[in-house]
Protein backbone atom coordinates (compact mmCIF):
# COMPACT_ATOMS: atom_id res chain seq x y z
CA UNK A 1 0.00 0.00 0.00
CA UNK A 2 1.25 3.67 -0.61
CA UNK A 3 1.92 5.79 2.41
CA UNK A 4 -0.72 8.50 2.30
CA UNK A 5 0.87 11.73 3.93
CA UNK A 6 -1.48 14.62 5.92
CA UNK A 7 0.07 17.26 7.88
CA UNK A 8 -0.14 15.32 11.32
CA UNK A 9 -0.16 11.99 10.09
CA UNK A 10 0.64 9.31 7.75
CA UNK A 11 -1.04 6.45 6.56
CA UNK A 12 1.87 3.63 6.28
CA UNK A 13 2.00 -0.04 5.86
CA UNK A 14 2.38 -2.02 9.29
CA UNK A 15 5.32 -3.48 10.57
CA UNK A 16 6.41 -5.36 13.53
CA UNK A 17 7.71 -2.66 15.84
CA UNK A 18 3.75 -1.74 16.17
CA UNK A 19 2.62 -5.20 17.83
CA UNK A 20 4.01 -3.48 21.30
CA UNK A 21 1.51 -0.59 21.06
CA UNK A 22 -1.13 -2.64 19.49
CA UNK A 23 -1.24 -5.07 22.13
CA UNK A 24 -1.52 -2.52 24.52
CA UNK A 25 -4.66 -1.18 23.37
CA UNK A 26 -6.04 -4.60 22.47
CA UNK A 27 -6.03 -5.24 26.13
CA UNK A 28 -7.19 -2.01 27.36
CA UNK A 29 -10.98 -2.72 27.93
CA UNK A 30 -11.42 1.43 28.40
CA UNK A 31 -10.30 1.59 24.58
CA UNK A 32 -12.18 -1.46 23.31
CA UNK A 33 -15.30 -0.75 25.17
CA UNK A 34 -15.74 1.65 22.38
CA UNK A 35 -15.07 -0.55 19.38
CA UNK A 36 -17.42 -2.31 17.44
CA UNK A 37 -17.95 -5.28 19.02
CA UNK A 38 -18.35 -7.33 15.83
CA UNK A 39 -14.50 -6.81 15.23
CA UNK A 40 -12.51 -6.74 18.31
CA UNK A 41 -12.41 -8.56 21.37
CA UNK A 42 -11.16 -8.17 24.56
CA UNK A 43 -8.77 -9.47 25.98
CA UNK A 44 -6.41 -10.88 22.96
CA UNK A 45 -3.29 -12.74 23.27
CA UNK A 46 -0.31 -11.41 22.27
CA UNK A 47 0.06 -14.29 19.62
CA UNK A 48 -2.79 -12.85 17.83
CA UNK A 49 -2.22 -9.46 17.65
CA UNK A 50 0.96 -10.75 16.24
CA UNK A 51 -0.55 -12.97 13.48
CA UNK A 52 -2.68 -9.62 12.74
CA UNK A 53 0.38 -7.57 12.21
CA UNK A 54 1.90 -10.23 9.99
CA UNK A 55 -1.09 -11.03 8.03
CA UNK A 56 -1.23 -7.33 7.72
CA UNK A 57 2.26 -7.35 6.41
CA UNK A 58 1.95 -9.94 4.23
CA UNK A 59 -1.35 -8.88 2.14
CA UNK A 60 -1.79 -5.14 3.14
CA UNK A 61 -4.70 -4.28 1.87
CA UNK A 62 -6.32 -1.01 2.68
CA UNK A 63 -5.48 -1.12 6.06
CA UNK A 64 -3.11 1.54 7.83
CA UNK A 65 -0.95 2.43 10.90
CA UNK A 66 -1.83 5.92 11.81
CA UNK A 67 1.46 7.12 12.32
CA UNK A 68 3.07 10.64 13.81
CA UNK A 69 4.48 12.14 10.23
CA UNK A 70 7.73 13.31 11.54
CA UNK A 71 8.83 10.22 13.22
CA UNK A 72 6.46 7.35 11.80
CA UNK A 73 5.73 6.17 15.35
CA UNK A 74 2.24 4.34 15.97
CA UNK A 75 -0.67 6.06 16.99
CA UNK A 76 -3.83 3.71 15.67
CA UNK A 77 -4.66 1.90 13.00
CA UNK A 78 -7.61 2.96 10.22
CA UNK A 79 -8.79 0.32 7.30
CA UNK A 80 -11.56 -0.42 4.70
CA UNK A 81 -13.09 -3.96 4.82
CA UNK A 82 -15.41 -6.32 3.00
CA UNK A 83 -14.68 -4.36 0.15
CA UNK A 84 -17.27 -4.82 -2.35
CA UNK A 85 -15.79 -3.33 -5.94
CA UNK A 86 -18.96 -4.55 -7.57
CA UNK A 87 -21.07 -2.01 -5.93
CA UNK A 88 -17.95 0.49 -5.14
CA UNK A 89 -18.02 0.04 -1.17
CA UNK A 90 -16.42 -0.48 1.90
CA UNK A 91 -16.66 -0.20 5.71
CA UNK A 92 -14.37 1.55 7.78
CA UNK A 93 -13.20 1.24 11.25
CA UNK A 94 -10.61 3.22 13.07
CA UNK A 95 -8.95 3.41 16.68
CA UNK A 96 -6.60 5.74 17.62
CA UNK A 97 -4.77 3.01 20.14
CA UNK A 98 -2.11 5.40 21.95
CA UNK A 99 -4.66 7.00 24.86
CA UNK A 100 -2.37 10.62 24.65
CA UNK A 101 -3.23 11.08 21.36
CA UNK A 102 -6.62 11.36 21.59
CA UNK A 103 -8.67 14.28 20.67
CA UNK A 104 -5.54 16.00 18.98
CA UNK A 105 -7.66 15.50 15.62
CA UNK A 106 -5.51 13.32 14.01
CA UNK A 107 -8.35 10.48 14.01
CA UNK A 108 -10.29 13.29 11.92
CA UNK A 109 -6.96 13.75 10.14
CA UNK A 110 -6.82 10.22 9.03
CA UNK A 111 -10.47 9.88 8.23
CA UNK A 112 -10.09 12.67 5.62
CA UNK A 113 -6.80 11.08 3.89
CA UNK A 114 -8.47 7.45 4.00
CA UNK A 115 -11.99 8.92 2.17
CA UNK A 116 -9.65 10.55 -0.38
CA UNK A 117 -8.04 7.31 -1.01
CA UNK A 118 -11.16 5.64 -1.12
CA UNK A 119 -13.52 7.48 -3.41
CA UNK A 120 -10.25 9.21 -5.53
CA UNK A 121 -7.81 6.16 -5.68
CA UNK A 122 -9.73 3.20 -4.75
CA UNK A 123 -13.13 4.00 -7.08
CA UNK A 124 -15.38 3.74 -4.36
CA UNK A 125 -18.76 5.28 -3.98
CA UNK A 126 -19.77 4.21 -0.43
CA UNK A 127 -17.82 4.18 2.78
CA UNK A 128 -19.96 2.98 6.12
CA UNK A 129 -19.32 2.42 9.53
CA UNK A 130 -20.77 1.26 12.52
CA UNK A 131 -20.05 2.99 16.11
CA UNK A 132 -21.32 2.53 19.63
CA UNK A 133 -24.28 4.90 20.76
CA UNK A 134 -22.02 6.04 23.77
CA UNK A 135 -18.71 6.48 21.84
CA UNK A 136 -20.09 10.41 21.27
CA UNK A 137 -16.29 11.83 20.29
CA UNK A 138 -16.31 9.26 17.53
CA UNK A 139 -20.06 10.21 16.42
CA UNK A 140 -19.00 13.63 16.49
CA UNK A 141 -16.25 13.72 14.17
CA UNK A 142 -18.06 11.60 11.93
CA UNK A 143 -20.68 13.78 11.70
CA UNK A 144 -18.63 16.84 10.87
CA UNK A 145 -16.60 14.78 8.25
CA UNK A 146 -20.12 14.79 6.53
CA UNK A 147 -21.41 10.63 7.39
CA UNK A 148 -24.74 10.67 8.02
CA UNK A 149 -26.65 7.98 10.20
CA UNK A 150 -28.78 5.83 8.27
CA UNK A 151 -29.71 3.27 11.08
CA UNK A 152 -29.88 1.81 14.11
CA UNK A 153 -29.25 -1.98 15.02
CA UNK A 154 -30.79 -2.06 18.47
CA UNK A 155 -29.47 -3.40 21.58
CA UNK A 156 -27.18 -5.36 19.18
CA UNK A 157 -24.36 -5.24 21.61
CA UNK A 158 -24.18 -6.95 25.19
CA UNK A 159 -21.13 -5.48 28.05
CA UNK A 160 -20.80 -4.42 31.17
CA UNK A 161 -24.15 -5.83 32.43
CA UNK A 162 -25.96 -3.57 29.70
CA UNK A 163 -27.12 -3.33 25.59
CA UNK A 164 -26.26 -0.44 23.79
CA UNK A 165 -27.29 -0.04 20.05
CA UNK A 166 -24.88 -0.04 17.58
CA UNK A 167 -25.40 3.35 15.23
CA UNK A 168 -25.20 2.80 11.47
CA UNK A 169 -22.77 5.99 9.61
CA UNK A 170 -22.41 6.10 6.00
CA UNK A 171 -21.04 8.65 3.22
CA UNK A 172 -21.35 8.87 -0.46
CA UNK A 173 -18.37 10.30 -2.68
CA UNK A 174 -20.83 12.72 -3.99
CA UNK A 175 -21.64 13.88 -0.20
CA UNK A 176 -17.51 13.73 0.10
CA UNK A 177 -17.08 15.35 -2.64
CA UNK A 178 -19.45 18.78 -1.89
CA UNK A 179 -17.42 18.65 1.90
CA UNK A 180 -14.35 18.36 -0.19
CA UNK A 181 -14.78 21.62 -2.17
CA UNK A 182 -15.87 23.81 1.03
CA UNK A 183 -12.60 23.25 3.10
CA UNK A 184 -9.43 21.94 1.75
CA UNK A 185 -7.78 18.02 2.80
CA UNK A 186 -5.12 18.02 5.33
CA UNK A 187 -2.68 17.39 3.14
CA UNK A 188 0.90 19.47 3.48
């Protein structure tokens, strides 16, 4: 995969210097308490995360470290899957794994480089994504990226003694493409 450089942040192939941080977040249940629960579990042995990062390696794919752009240190990870190049879409999913780097924007950041691979690069016409009703940062900068919520599957996720729905987010390249023109990519 090409490395896909912003102003913050790069998008860059994985390698295995990032199993350390990865594994870290993989067993953090504060950070995966917020991811969709179809896709990661808690807690995961380092072996996996491992076999992840090689498999990543290996195939690539569209899936990217988020790294810092001056030093190419981890910060999360951001990818499309089951994409569908029949009908021109992918979901996405995203964590920004290293807790201090939180709310800096670079999640945002990363978000706006992947969509301009996606729909400019990659052909695609659909990006979607599903997020817990209580992660509200991540349904906030979703929104003002320009995804709009197309549905709700209830109660579809059971933790901490609780459901929660899981919210349904989805953009169009033509909706990507009007945000596009207001303010200009984070690109340097």
């Amino acid at each position: 995969m090409p490395r896909i450089i912003g102003r913050n942040v790069m998008l860059r192939e994985y390698m295995h210097e990032d199993i350390r941080f990865i594994d870290r977040w993989v067993n953090d249940k504060a950070t995966t308490r917020m991811l969709d629960p179809n896709v990661f579990t808690f807690p995961r042995p380092l072996e996996k995360t491992a076999e992840f990062v090689a498999e990543n390696i290996e195939h690539g794919g569209p899936a990217f470290v988020i790294a810092n752009v001056q030093n190419g240190e981890y910060i999360g990870q951001i990818d499309l899957h089951n994409v569908n190049y029949r009908h021109r879409s992918a979901e996405m999913g995203i964590v920004i794994g290293v807790s201090k780097h939180r709310h800096s924007g670079y999640g945002t950041e990363a978000i706006e480089l992947l969509l301009k691979f996606a729909f400019e690069e990659m052909n695609l016409n659909r990006i979607s994504l599903h997020v817990l009703e209580y992660n509200t940062s991540a349904i906030a900068c979703y929104e003002k990226l320009g995804f709009v919520r197309e549905g709700v599957l209830r109660q579809a996720h059971w933790g901490e003694g609780k459901y929660a729905d899981l919210l349904v987010y989805g953009i169009l390249r033509e909706e990507w493409e009007r945000q596009s023109q207001r303010k200009p990519i984070n690109q340097p």
